[in-house]
C-alpha atoms as a PDB file:
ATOM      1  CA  UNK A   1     181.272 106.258 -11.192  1.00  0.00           C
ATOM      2  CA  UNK A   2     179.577 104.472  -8.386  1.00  0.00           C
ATOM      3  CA  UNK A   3     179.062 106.533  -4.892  1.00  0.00           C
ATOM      4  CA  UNK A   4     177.937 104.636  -1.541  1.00  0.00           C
ATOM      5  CA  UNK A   5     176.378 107.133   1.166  1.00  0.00           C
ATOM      6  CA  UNK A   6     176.385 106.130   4.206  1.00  0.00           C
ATOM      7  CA  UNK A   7     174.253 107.765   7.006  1.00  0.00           C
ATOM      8  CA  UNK A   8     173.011 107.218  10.463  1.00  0.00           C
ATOM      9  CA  UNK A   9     176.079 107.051  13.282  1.00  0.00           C
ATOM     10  CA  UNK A  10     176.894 108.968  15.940  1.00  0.00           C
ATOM     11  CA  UNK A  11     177.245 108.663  19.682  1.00  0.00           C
ATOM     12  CA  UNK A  12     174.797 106.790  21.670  1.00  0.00           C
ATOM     13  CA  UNK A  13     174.561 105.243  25.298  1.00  0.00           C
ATOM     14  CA  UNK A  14     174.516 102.122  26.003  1.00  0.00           C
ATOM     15  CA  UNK A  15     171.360 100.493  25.680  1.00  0.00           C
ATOM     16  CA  UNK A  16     170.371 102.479  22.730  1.00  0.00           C
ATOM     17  CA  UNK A  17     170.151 102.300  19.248  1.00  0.00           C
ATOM     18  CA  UNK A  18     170.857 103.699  15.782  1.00  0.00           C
ATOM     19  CA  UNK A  19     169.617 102.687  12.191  1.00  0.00           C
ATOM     20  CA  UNK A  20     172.553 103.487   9.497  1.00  0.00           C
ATOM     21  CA  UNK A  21     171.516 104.104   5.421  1.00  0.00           C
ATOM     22  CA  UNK A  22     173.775 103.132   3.025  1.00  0.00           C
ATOM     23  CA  UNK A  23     172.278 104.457  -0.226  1.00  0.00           C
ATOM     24  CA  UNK A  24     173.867 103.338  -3.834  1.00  0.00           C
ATOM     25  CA  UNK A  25     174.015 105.512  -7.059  1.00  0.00           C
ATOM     26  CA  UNK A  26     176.182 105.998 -10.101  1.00  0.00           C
ATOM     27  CA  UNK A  27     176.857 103.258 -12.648  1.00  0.00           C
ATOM     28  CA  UNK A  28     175.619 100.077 -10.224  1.00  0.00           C
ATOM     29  CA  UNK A  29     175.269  97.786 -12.327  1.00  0.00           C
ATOM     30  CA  UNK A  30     173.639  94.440 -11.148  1.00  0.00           C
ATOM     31  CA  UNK A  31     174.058  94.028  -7.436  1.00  0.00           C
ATOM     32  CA  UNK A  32     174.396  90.431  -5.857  1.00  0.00           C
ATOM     33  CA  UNK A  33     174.987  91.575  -2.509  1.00  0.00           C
ATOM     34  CA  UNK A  34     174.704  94.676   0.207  1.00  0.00           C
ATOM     35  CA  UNK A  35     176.071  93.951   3.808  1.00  0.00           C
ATOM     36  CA  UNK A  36     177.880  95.911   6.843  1.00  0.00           C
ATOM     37  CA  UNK A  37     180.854  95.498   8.276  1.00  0.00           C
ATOM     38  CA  UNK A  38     182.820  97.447  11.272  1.00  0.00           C
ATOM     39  CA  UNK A  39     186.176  98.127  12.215  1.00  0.00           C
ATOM     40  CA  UNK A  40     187.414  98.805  15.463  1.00  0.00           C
ATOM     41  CA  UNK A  41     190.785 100.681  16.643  1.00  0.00           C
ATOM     42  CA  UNK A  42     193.563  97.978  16.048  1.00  0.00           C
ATOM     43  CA  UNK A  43     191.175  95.333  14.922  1.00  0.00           C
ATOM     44  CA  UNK A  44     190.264  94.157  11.901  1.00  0.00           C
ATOM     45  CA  UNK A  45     187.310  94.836   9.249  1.00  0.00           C
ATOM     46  CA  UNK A  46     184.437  92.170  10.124  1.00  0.00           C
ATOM     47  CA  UNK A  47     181.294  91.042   9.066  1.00  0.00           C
ATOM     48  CA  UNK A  48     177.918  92.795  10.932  1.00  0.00           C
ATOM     49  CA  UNK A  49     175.774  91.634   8.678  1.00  0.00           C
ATOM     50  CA  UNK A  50     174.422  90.695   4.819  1.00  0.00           C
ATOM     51  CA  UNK A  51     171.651  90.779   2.762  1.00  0.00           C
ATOM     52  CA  UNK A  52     171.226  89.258  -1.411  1.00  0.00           C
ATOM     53  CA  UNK A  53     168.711  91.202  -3.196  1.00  0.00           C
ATOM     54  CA  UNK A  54     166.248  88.265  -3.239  1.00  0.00           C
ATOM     55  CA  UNK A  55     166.104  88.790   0.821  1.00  0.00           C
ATOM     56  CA  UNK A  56     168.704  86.444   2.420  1.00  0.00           C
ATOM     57  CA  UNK A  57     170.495  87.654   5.146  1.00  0.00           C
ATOM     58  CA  UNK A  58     173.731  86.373   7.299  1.00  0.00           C
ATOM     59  CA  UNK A  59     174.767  87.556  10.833  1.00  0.00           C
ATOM     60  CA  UNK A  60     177.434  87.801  12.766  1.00  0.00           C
ATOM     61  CA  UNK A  61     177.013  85.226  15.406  1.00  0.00           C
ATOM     62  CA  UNK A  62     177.661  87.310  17.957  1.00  0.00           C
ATOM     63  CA  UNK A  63     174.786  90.319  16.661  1.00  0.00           C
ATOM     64  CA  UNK A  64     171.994  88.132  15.597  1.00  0.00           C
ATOM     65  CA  UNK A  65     169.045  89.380  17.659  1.00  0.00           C
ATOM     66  CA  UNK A  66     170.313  92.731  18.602  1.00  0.00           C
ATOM     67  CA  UNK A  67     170.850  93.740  14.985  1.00  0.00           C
ATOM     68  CA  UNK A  68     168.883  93.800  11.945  1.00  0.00           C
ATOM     69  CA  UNK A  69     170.141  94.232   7.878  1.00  0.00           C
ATOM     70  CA  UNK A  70     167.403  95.337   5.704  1.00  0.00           C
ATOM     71  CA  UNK A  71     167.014  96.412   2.029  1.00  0.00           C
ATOM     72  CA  UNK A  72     165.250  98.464  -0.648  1.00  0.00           C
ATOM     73  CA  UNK A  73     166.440  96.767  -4.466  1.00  0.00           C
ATOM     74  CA  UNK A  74     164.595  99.782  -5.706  1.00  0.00           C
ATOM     75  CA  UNK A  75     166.397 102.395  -4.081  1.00  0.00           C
ATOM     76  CA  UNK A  76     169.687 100.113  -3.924  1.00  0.00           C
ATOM     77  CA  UNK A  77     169.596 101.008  -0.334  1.00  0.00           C
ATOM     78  CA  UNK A  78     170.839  99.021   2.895  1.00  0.00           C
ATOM     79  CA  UNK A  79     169.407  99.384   6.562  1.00  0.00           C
ATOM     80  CA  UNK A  80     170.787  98.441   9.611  1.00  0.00           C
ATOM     81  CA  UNK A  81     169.145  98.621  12.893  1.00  0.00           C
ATOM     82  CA  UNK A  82     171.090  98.092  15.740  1.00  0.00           C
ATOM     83  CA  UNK A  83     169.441  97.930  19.115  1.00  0.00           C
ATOM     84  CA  UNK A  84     170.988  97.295  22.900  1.00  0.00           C
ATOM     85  CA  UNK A  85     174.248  98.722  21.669  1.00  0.00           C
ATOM     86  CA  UNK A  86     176.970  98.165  23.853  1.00  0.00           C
ATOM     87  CA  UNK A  87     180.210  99.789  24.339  1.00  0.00           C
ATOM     88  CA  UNK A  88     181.807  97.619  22.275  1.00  0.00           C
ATOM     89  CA  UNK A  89     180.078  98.053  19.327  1.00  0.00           C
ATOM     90  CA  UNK A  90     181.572 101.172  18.938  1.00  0.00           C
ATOM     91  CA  UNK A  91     183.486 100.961  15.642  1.00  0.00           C
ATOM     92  CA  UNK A  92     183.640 102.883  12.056  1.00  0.00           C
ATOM     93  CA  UNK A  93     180.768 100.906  10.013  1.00  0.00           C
ATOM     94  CA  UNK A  94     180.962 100.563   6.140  1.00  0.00           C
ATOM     95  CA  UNK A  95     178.713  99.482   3.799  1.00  0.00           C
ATOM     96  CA  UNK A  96     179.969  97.262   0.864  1.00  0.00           C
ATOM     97  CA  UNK A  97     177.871  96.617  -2.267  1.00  0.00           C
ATOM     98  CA  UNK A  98     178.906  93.697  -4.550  1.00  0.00           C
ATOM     99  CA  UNK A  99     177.964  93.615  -8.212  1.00  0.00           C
ATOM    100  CA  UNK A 100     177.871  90.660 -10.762  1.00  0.00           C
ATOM    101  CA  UNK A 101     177.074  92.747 -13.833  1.00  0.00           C
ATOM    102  CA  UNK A 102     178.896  94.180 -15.998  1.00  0.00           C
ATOM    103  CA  UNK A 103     181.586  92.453 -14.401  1.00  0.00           C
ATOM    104  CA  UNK A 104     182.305  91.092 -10.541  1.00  0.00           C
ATOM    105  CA  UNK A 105     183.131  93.726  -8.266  1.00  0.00           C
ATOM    106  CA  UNK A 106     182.464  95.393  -4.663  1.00  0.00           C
ATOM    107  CA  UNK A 107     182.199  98.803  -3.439  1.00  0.00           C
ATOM    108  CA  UNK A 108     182.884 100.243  -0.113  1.00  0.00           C
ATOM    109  CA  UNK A 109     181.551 103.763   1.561  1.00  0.00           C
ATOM    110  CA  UNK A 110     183.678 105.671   3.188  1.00  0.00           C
ATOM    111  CA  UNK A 111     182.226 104.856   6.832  1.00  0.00           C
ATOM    112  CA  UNK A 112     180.377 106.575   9.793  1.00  0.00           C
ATOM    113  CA  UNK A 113     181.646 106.595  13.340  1.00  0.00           C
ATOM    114  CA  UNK A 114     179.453 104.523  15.739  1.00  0.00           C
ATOM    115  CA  UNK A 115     180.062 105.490  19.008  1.00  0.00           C
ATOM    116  CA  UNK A 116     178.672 103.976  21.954  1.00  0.00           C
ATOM    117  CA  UNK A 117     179.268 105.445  25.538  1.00  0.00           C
ATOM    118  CA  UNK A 118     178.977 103.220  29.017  1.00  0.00           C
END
């Protein structure tokens, strides 16, 4: 059984920021990849951001230099700080953790609200 926790949103004002925790535990495995995506009312899921465990990381065009994707391998935790948030930003953020080992698969958490007011 593999759990994701996610932690870190709430409501902020614009200009602000948040850091969101997405901790992994259970039956892992080998993990390739850890990233953030959002979703929006009556949009679809997108990218925020990625990170492999040897450090790479991969923005959203439209986020690099406000956000930043982090990681601990040890902990099989993923960070993202998110600074100058803007209204629309607000979206439900999930954390997806993909594994090579045993087998290929991904995991998503369940989400946590970001809300950002004007």
């Amino acid at each position: 059984q593999v759990q994701l926790v996610e932690s870190g949103g709430g409501l902020v004002q614009a200009g602000g920021s948040l850091r969101l925790s997405c901790a992994a535990s259970g039956s892992i495995g080998r993990i390739n990849n850890m990233g953030w995506y959002r979703q929006a009312p009556g949009k679809q899921r997108e990218l925020v951001a990625g990170i492999t465990t040897d450090g790479r990381t991969r923005y959203a065009d439209s986020l690099k230099g406000r956000f930043t994707i982090s990681g601990d391998n040890a902990k099989s935790t993923v960070y993202l700080q998110m600074n100058s948030l803007e209204p629309e930003d607000t979206a439900v953020y999930y954390c997806r953790v993909d594994i090579y080992w045993p087998r290929r698969d991904t995991y998503w958490g369940q989400g946590t609200q970001v809300t950002v007011s004007s």
